[in-house]
N, C-alpha and C. Protein backbone atom coordinates (compact mmCIF):
# COMPACT_ATOMS: atom_id res chain seq x y z
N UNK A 1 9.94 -21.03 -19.35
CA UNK A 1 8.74 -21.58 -18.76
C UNK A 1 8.59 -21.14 -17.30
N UNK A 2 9.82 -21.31 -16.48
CA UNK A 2 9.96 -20.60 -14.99
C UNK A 2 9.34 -19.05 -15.11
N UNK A 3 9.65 -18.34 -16.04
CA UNK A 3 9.06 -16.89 -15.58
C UNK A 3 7.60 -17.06 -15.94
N UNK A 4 6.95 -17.76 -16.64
CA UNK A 4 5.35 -17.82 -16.96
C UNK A 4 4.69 -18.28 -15.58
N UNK A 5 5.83 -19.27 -14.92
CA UNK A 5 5.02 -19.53 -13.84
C UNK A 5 4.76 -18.29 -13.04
N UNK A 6 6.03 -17.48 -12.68
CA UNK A 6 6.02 -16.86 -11.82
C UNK A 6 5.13 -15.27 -12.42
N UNK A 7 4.75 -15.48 -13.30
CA UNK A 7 4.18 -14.44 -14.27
C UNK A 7 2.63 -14.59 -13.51
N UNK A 8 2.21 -15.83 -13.50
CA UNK A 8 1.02 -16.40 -13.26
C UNK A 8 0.56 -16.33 -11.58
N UNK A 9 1.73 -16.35 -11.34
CA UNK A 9 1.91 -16.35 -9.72
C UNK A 9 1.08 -15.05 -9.52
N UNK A 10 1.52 -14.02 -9.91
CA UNK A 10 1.59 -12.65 -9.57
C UNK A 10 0.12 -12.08 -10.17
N UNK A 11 -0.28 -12.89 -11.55
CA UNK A 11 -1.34 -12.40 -11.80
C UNK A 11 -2.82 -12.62 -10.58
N UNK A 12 -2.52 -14.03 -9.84
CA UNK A 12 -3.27 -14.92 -9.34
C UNK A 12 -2.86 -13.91 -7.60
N UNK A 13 -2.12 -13.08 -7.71
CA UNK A 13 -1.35 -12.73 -6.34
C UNK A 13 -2.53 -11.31 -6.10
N UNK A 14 -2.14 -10.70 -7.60
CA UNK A 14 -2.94 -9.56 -7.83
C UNK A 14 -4.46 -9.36 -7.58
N UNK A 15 -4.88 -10.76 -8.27
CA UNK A 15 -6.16 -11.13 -8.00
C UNK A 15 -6.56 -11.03 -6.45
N UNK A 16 -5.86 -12.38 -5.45
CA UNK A 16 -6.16 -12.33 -4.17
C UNK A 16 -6.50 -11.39 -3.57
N UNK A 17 -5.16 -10.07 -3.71
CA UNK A 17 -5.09 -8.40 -3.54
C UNK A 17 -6.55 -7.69 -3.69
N UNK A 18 -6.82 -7.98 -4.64
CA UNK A 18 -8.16 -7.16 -5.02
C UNK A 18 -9.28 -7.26 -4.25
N UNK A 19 -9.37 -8.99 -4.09
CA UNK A 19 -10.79 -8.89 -3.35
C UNK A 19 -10.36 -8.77 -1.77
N UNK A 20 -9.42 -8.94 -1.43
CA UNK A 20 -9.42 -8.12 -0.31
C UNK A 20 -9.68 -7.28 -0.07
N UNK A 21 -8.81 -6.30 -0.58
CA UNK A 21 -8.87 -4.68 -0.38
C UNK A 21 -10.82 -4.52 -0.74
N UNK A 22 -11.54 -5.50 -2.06
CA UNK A 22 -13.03 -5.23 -1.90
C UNK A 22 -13.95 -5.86 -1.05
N UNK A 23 -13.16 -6.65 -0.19
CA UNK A 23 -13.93 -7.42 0.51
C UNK A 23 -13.75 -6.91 1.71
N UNK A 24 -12.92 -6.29 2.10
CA UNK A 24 -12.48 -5.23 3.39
C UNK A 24 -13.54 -3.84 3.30
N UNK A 25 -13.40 -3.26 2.20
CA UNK A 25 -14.07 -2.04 2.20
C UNK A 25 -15.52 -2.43 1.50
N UNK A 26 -16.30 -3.61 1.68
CA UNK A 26 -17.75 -3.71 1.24
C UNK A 26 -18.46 -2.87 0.93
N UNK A 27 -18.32 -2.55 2.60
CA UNK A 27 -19.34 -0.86 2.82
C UNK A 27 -18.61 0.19 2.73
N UNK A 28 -17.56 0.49 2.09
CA UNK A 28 -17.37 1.65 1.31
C UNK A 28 -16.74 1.30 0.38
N UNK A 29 -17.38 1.37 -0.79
CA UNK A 29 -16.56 1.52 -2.44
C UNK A 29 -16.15 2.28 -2.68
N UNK A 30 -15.76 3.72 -2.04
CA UNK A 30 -15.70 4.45 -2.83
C UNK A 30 -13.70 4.26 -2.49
N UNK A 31 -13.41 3.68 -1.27
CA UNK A 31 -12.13 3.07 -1.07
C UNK A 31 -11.66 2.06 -1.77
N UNK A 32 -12.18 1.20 -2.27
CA UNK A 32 -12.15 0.28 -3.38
C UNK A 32 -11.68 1.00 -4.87
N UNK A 33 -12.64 1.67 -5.22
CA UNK A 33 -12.39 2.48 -6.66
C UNK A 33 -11.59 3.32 -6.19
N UNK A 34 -10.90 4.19 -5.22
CA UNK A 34 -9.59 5.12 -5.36
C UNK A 34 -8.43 4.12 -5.11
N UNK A 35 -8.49 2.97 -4.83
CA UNK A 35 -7.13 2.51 -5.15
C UNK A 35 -7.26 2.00 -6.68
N UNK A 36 -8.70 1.45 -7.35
CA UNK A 36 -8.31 1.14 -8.78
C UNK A 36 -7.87 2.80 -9.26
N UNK A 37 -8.18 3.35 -8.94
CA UNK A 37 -7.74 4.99 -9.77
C UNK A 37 -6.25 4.69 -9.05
N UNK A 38 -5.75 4.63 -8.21
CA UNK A 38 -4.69 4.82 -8.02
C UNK A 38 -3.58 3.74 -8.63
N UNK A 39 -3.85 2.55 -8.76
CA UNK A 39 -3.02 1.76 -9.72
C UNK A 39 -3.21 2.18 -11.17
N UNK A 40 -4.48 2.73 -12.17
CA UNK A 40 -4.53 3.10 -12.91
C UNK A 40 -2.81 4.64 -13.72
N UNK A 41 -3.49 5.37 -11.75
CA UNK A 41 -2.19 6.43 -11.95
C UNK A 41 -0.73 6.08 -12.10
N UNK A 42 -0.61 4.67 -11.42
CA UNK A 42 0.55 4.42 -11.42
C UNK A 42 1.03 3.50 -12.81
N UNK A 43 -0.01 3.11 -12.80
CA UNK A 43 0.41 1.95 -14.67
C UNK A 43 0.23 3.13 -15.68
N UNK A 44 0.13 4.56 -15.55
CA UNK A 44 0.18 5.24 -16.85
C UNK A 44 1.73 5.94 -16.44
N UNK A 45 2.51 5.78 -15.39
CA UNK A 45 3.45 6.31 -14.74
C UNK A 45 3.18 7.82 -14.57
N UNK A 46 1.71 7.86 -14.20
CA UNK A 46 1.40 10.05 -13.59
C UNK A 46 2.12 9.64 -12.37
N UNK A 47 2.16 8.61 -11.55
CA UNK A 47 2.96 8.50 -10.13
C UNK A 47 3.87 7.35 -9.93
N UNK A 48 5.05 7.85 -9.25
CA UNK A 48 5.94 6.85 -9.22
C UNK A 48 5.77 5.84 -8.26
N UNK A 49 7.07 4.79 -8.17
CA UNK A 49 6.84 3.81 -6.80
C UNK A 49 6.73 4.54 -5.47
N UNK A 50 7.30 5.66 -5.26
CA UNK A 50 7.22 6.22 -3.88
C UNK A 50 5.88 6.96 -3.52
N UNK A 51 5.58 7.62 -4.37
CA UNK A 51 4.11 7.84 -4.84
C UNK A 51 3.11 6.62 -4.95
N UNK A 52 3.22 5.98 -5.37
CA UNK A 52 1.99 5.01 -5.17
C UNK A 52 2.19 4.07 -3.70
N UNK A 53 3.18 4.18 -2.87
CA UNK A 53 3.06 3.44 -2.09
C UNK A 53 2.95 4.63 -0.89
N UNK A 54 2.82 5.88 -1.14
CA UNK A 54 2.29 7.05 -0.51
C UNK A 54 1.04 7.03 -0.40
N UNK A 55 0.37 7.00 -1.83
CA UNK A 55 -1.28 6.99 -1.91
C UNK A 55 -1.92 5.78 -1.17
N UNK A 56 -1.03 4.70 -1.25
CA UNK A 56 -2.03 3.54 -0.81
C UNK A 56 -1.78 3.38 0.52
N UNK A 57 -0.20 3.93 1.18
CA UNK A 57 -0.53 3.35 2.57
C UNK A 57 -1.34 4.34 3.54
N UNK A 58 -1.62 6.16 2.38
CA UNK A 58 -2.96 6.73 3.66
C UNK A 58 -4.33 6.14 3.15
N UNK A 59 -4.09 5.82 1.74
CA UNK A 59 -5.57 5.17 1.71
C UNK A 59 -5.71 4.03 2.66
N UNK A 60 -5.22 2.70 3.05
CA UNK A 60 -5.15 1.88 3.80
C UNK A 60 -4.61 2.19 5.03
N UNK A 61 -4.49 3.81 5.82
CA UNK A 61 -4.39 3.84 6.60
C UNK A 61 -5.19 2.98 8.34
N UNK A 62 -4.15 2.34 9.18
CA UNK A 62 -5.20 1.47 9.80
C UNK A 62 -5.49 -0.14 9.27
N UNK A 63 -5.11 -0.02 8.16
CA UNK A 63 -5.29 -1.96 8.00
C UNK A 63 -3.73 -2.04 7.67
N UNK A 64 -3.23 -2.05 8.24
CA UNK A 64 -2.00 -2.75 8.46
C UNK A 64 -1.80 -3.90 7.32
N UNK A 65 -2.54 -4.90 7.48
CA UNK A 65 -2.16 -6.01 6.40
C UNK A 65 -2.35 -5.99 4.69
N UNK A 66 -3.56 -5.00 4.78
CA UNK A 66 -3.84 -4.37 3.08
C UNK A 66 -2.16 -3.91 2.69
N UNK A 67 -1.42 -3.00 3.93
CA UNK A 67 -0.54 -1.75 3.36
C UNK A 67 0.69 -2.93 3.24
N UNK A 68 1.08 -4.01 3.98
CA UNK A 68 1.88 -4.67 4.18
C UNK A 68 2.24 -5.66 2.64
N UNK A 69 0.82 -5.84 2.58
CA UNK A 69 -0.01 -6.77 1.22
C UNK A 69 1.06 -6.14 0.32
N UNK A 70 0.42 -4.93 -0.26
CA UNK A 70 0.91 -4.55 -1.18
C UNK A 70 2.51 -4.64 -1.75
N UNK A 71 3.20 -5.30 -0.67
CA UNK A 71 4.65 -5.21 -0.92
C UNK A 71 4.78 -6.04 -2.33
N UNK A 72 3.42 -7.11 -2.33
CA UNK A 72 3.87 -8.00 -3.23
C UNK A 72 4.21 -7.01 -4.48
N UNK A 73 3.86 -6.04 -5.25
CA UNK A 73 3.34 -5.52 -6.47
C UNK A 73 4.87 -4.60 -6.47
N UNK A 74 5.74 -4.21 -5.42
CA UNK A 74 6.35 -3.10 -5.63
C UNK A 74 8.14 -3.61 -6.36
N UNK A 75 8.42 -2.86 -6.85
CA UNK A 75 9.97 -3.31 -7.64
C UNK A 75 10.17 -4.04 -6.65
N UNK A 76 12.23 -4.53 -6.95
CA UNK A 76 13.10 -5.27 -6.24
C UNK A 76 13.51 -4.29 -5.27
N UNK A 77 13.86 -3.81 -4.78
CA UNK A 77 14.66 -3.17 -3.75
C UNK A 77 13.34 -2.23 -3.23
N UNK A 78 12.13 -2.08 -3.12
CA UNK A 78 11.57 -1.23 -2.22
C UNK A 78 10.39 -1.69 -1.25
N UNK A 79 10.68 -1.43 -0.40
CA UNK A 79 9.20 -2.52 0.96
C UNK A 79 8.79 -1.44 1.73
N UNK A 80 7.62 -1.64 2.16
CA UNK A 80 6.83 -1.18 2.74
C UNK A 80 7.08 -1.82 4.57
N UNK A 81 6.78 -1.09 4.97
CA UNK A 81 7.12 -1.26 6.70
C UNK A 81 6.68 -0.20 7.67
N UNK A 82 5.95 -1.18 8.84
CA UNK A 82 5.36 -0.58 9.57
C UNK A 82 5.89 -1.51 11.45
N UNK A 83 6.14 -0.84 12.36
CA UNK A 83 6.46 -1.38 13.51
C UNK A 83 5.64 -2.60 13.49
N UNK A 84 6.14 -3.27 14.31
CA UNK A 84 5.43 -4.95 14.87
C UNK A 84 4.19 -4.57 15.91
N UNK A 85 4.63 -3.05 16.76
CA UNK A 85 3.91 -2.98 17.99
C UNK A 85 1.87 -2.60 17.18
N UNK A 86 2.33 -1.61 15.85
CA UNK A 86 1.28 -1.08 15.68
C UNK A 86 0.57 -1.96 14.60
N UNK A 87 1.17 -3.39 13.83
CA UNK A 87 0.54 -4.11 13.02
C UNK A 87 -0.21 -5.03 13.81
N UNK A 88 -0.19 -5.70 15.19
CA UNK A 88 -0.39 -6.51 16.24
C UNK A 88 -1.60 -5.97 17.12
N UNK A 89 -1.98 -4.68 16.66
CA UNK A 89 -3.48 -4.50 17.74
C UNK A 89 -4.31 -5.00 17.60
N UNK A 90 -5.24 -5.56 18.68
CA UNK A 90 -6.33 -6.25 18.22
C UNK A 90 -7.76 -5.04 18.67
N UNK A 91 -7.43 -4.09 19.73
CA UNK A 91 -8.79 -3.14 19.53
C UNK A 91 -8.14 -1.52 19.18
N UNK A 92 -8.92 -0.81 19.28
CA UNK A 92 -8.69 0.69 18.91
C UNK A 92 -8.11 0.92 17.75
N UNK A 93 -8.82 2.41 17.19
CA UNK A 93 -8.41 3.09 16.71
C UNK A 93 -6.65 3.16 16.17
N UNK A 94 -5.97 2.14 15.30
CA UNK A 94 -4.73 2.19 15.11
C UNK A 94 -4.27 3.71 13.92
N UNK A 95 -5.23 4.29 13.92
CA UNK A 95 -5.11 4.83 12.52
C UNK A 95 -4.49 5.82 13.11
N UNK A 96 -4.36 6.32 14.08
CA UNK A 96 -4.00 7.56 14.88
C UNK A 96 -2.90 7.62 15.26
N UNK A 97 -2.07 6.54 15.30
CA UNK A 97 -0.74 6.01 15.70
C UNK A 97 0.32 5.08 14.45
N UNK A 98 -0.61 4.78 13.35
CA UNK A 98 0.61 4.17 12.38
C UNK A 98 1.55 4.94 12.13
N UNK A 99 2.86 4.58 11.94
CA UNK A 99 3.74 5.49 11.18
C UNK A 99 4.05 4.01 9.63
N UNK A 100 4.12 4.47 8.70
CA UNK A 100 4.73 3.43 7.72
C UNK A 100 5.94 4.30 7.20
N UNK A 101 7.16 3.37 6.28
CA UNK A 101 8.34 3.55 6.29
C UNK A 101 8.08 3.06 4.86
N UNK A 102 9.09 3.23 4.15
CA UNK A 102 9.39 2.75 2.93
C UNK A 102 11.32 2.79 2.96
N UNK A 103 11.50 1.20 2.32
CA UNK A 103 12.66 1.33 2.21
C UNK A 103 13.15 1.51 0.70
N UNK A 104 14.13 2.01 0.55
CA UNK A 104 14.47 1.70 -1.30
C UNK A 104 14.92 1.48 -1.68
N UNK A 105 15.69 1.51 -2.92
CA UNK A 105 16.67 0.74 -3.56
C UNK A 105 17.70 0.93 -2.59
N UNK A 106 18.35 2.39 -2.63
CA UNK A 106 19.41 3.00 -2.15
C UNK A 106 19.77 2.54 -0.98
N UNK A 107 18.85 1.54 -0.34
CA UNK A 107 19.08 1.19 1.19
C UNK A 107 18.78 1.81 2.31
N UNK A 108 18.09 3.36 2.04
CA UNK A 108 17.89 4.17 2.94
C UNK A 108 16.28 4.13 3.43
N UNK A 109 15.50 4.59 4.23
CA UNK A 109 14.77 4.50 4.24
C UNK A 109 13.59 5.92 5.16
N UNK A 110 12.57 5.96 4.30
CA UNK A 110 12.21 7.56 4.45
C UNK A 110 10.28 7.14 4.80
N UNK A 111 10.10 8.06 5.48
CA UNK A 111 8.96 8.04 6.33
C UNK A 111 7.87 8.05 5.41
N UNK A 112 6.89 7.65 4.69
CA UNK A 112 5.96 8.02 4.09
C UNK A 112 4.82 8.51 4.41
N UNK A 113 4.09 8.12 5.43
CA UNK A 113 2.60 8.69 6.50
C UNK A 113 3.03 8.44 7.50
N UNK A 114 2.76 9.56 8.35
CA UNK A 114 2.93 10.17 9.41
C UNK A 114 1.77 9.81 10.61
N UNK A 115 1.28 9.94 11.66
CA UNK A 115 0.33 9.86 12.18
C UNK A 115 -1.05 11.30 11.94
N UNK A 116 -0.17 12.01 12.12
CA UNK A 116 -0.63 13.45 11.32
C UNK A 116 -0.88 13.64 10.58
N UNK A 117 -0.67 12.57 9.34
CA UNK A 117 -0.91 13.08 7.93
C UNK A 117 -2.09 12.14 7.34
N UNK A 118 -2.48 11.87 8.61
CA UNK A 118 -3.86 10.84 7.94
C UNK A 118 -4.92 11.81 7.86
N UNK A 119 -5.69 11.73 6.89
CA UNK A 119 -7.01 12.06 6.45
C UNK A 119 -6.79 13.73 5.86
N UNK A 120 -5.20 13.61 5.61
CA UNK A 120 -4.52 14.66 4.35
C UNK A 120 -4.10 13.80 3.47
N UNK A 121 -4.60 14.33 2.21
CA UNK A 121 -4.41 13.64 0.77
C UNK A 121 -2.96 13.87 0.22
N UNK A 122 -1.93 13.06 -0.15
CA UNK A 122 -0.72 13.34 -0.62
C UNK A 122 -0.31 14.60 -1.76
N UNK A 123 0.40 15.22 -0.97
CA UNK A 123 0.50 16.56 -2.36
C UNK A 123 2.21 15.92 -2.75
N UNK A 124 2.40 16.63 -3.56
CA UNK A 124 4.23 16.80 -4.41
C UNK A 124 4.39 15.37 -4.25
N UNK A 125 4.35 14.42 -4.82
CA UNK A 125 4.45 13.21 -4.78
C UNK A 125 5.42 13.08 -5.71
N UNK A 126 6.95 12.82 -5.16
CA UNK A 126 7.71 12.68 -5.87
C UNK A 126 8.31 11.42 -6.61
């Protein structure tokens, strides 16, 4: 009965997730529908966890709390992470300065978007 709850949790978690990310991008859907394409890619497994948390944190490059969000959805051992200094701005342009991190099972942890690599689409997504 404990895992139905927590089954329910997550469905109701997923939900929240959504209308954010559509209630954030109003005025652009077309950011809305590439992350449903992009969970789509990842529930047929065309992309893995490191890969989908590649695609979504340049798609959510700049909202900090969307990319943070997403930790809920990802296995046991892998998180998403971004400095305190660059989740905490309240004006400018942050998109120019995020770096996000991913940690993983292995304990190690490897750079995923770059500041440079915004508004380049992820290639070799391993």
């Amino acid at each position: 009965m404990a895992s139905k709850t927590i089954k329910e949790l997550k469905v109701e978690d997923a939900l929240m997730y959504l209308d954010m990310v559509k209630t954030e991008f109003s005025s652009q859907p077309h950011v809305y529908n590439e992350f449903l394409e992009i969970m789509k890619s990842f529930k047929s497994q065309q992309i893995d966890t490191p890969g989908v948390i590649r695609c979504v944190s340049n798609l959510f490059r700049g909202y900090a709390k969307l990319i943070l969000g997403f930790n809920t959805f990802l296995p046991e051992g892998y998180k998403i992470e971004i400095p305190y200094e660059q989740v905490s701005t309240e004006s400018g342009d942050e998109r120019k300065e995020q770096w996000v991190t991913m940690r993983h099972p292995g304990g190690g942890r490897t750079v995923v978007v770059r500041p440079e690599h915004y508004n380049v689409k992820p290639t070799g997504l391993d």
